[in-house]
C-alpha atoms as a PDB file:
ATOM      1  CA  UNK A   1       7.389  -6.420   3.537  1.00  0.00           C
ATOM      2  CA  UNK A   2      10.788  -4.586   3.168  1.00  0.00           C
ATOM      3  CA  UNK A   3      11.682  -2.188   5.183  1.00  0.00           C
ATOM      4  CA  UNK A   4      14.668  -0.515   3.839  1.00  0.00           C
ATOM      5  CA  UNK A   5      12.689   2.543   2.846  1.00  0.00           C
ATOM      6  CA  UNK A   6      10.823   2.775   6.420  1.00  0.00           C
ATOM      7  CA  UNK A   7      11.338   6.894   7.514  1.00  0.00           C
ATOM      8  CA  UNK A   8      12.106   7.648  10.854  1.00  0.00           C
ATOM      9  CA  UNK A   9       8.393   8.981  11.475  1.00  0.00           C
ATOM     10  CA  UNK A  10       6.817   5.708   9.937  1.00  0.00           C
ATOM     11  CA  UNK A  11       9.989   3.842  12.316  1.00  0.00           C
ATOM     12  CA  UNK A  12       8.475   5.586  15.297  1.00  0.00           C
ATOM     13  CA  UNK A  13       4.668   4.819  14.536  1.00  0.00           C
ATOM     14  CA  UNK A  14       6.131   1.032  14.316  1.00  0.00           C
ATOM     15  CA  UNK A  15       7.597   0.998  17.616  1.00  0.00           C
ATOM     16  CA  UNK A  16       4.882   2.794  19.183  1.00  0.00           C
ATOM     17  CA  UNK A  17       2.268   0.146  17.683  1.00  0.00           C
ATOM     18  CA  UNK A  18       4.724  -2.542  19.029  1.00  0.00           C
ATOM     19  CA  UNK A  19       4.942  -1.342  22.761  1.00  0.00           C
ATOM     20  CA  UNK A  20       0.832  -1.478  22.600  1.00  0.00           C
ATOM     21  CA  UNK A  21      -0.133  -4.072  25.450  1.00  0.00           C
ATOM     22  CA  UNK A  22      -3.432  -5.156  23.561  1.00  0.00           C
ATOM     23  CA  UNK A  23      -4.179  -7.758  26.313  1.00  0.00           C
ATOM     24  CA  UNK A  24      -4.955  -4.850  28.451  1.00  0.00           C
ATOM     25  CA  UNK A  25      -7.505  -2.755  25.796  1.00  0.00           C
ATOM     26  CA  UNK A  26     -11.279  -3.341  25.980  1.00  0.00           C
ATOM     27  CA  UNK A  27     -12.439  -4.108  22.787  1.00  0.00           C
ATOM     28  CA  UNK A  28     -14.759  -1.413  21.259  1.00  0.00           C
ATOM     29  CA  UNK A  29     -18.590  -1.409  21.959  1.00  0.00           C
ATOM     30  CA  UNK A  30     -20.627  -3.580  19.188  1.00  0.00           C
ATOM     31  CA  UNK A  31     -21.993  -0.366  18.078  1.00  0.00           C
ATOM     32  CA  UNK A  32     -18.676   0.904  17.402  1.00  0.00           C
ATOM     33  CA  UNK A  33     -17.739  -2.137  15.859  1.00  0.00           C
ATOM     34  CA  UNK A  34     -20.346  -2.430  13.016  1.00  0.00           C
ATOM     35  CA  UNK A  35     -19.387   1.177  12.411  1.00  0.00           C
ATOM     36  CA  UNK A  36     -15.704   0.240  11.935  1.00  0.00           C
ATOM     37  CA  UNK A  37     -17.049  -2.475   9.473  1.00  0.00           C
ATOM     38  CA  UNK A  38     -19.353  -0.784   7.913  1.00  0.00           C
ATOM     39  CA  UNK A  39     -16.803   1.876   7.123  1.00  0.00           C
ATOM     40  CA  UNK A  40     -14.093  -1.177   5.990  1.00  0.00           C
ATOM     41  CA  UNK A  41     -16.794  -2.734   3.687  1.00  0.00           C
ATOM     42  CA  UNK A  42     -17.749   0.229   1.718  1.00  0.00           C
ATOM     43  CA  UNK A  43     -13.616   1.294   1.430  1.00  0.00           C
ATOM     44  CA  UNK A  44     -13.765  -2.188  -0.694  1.00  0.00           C
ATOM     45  CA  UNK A  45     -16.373  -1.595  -2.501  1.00  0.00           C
ATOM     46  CA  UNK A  46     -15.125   1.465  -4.085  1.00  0.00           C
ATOM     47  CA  UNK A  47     -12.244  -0.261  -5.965  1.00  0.00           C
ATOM     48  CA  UNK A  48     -13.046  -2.216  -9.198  1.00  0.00           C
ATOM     49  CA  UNK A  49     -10.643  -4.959 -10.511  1.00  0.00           C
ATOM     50  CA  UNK A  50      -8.936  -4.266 -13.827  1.00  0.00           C
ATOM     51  CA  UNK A  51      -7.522  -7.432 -16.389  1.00  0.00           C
ATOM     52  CA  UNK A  52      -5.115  -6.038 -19.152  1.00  0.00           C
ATOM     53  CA  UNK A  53      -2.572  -8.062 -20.999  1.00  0.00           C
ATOM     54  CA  UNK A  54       1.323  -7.441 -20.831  1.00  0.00           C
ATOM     55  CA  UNK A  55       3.857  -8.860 -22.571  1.00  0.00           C
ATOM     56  CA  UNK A  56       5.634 -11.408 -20.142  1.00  0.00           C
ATOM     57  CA  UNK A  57       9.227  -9.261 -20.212  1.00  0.00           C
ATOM     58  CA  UNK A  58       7.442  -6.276 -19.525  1.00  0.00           C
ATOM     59  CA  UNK A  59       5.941  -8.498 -16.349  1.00  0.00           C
ATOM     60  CA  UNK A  60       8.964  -9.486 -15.579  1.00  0.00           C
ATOM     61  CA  UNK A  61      10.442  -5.458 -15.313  1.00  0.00           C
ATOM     62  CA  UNK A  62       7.131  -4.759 -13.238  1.00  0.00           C
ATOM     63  CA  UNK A  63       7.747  -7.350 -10.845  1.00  0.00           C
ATOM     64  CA  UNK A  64      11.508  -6.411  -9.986  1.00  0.00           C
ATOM     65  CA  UNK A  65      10.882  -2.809  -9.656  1.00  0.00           C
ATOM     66  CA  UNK A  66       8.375  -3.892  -7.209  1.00  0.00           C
ATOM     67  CA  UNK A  67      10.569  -6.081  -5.267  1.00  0.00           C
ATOM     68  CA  UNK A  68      12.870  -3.420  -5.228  1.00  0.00           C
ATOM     69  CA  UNK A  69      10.174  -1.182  -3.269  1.00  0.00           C
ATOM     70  CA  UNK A  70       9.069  -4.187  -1.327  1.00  0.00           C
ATOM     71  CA  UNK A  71       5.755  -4.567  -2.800  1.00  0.00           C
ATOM     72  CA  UNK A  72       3.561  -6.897  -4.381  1.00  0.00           C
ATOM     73  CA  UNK A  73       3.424  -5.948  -8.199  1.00  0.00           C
ATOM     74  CA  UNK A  74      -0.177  -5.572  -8.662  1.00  0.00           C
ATOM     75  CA  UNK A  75       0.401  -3.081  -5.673  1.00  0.00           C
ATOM     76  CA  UNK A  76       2.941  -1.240  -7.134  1.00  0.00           C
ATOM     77  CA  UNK A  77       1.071  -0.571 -10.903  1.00  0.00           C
ATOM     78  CA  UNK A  78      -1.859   0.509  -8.655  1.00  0.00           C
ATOM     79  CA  UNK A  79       0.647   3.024  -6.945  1.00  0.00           C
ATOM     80  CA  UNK A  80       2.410   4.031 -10.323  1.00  0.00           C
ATOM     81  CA  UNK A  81      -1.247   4.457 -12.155  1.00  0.00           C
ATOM     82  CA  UNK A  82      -2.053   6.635  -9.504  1.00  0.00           C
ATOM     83  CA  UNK A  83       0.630   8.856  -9.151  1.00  0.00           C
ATOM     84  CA  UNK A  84       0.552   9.312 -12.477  1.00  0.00           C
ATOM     85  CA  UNK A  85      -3.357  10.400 -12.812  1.00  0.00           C
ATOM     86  CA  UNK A  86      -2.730  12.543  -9.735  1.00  0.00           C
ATOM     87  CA  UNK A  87       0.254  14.265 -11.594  1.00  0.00           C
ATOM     88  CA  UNK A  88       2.575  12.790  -8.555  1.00  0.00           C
ATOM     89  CA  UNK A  89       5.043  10.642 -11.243  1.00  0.00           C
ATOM     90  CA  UNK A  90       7.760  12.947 -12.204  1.00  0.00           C
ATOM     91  CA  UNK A  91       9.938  11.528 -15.064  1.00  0.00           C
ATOM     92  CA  UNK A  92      13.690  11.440 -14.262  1.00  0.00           C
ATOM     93  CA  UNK A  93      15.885  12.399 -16.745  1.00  0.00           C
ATOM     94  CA  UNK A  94      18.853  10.385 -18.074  1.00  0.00           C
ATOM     95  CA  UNK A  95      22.142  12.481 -18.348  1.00  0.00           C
ATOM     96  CA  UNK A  96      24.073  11.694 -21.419  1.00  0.00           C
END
């Protein structure tokens, strides 16, 4: 993934993540672990796949704007749809 639009909080978190020895962490306790799955497998769940038709230009548009952000393109309609529905997607403006 691109990271041209990496803050310097999110930079830190990366280089903190990075300087973890993991060799020397004891892996949680199988209780934990099922837990941690558990929790992973019903995240899943609650998403449900979508199929709409797009004209292939309009694809085309989608898929650069994506690149642009460094994301896959069905990743990036998911993030416009929901900013959008949340009220997050401002419009900007064209000057003339």
């Amino acid at each position: 993934m691109a990271e041209k639009y990496i803050d310097d909080e999110e930079k830190d978190l990366m280089e903190a993540y990075k300087a973890i020895d993991f060799s020397k962490e004891e892996r949680p306790a199988e209780s934990d672990q099922k837990k941690f799955k558990t929790a992973a497998s019903d995240f899943v769940k609650k998403e449900t796949k979508m199929n709409i038709r797009i004209d292939p230009f309009e694809l085309e548009k989608i898929k650069e704007y994506a690149d642009n952000e460094g994301l896959k393109y069905q990743t990036f309609v998911k993030s416009v749809l929901h900013k959008y529905i949340t009220g997050q997607l401002v419009e900007k403006r064209k000057i003339s």
